[in-house]
Protein backbone atom coordinates (compact mmCIF):
# COMPACT_ATOMS: atom_id res chain seq x y z
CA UNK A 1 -6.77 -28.20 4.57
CA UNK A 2 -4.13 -26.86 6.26
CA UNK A 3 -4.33 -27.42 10.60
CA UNK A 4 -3.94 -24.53 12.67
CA UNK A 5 -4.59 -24.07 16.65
CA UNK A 6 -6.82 -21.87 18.10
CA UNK A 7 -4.44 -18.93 18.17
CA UNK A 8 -3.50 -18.73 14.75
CA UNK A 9 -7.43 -19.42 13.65
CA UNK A 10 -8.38 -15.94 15.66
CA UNK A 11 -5.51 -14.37 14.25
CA UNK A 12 -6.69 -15.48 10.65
CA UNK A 13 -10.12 -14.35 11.58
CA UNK A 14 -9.40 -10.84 13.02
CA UNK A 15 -7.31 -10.45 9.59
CA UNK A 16 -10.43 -11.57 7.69
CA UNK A 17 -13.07 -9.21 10.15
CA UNK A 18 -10.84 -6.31 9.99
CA UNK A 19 -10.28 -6.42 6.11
CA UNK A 20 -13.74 -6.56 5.56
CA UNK A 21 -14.24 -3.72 7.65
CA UNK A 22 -12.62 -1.36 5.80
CA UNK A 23 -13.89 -2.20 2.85
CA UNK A 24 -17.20 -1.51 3.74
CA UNK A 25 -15.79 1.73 5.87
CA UNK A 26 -15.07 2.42 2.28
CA UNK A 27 -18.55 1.61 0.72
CA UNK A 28 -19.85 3.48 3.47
CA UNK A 29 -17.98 6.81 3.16
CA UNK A 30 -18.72 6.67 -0.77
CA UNK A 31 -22.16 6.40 -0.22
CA UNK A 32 -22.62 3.02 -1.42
CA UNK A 33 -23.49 1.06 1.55
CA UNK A 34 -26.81 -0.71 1.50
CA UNK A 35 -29.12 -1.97 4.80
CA UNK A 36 -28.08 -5.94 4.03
CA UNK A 37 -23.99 -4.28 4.05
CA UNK A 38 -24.90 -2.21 7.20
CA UNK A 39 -26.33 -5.58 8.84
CA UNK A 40 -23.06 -7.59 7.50
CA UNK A 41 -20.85 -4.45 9.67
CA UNK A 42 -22.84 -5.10 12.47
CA UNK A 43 -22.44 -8.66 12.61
CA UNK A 44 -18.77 -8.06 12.05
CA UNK A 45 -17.89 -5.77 14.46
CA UNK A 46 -19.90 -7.48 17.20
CA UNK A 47 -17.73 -10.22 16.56
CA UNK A 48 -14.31 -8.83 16.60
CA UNK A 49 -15.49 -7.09 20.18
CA UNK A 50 -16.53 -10.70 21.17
CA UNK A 51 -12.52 -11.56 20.59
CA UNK A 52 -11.29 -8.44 22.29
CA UNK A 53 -13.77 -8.84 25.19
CA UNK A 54 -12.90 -13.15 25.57
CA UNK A 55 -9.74 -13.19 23.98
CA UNK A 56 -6.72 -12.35 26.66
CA UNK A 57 -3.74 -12.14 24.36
CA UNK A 58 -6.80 -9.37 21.71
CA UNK A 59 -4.30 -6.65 23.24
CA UNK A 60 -0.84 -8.29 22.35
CA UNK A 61 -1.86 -8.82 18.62
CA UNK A 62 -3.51 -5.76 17.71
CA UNK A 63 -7.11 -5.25 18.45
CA UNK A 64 -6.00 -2.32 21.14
CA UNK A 65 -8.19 0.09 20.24
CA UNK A 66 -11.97 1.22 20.49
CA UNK A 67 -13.76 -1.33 17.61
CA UNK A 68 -16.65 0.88 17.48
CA UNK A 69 -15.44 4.15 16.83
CA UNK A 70 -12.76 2.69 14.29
CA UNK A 71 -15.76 1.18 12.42
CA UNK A 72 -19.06 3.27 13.85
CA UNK A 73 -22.20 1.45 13.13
């Protein structure tokens, strides 16, 4: 296990939200987006909007834009 502080554990997890993401933006735009994937975009967004809205620095390391109409659910 490798340590890491708080900062660079909500960096690694806006990395691994936003990824995701667009994948299923992807999945989604082909068509090939099932309920459970719709629920798992959902839960994903609502989360990275949880770090914008808590998270002071969210602005300074990239999540400066509008979550939900990057990734509509």
């Amino acid at each position: 296990m490798i340590p890491a502080d708080a900062r660079e554990t909500l960096l690694d997890l806006i990395d691994e939200l936003t990824i995701s993401l667009e994948d299923l933006q992807r999945w989604e735009e082909c068509g090939d987006l099932d309920l459970y994937g719709v629920g798992i975009k959902t839960a994903q967004v609502q989360l990275l909007e949880l770090i914008q809205q808590r998270w002071e620095e969210s602005f300074e390391v990239g999540l400066n834009f509008d979550i939900e109409k990057r990734f509509p659910i």
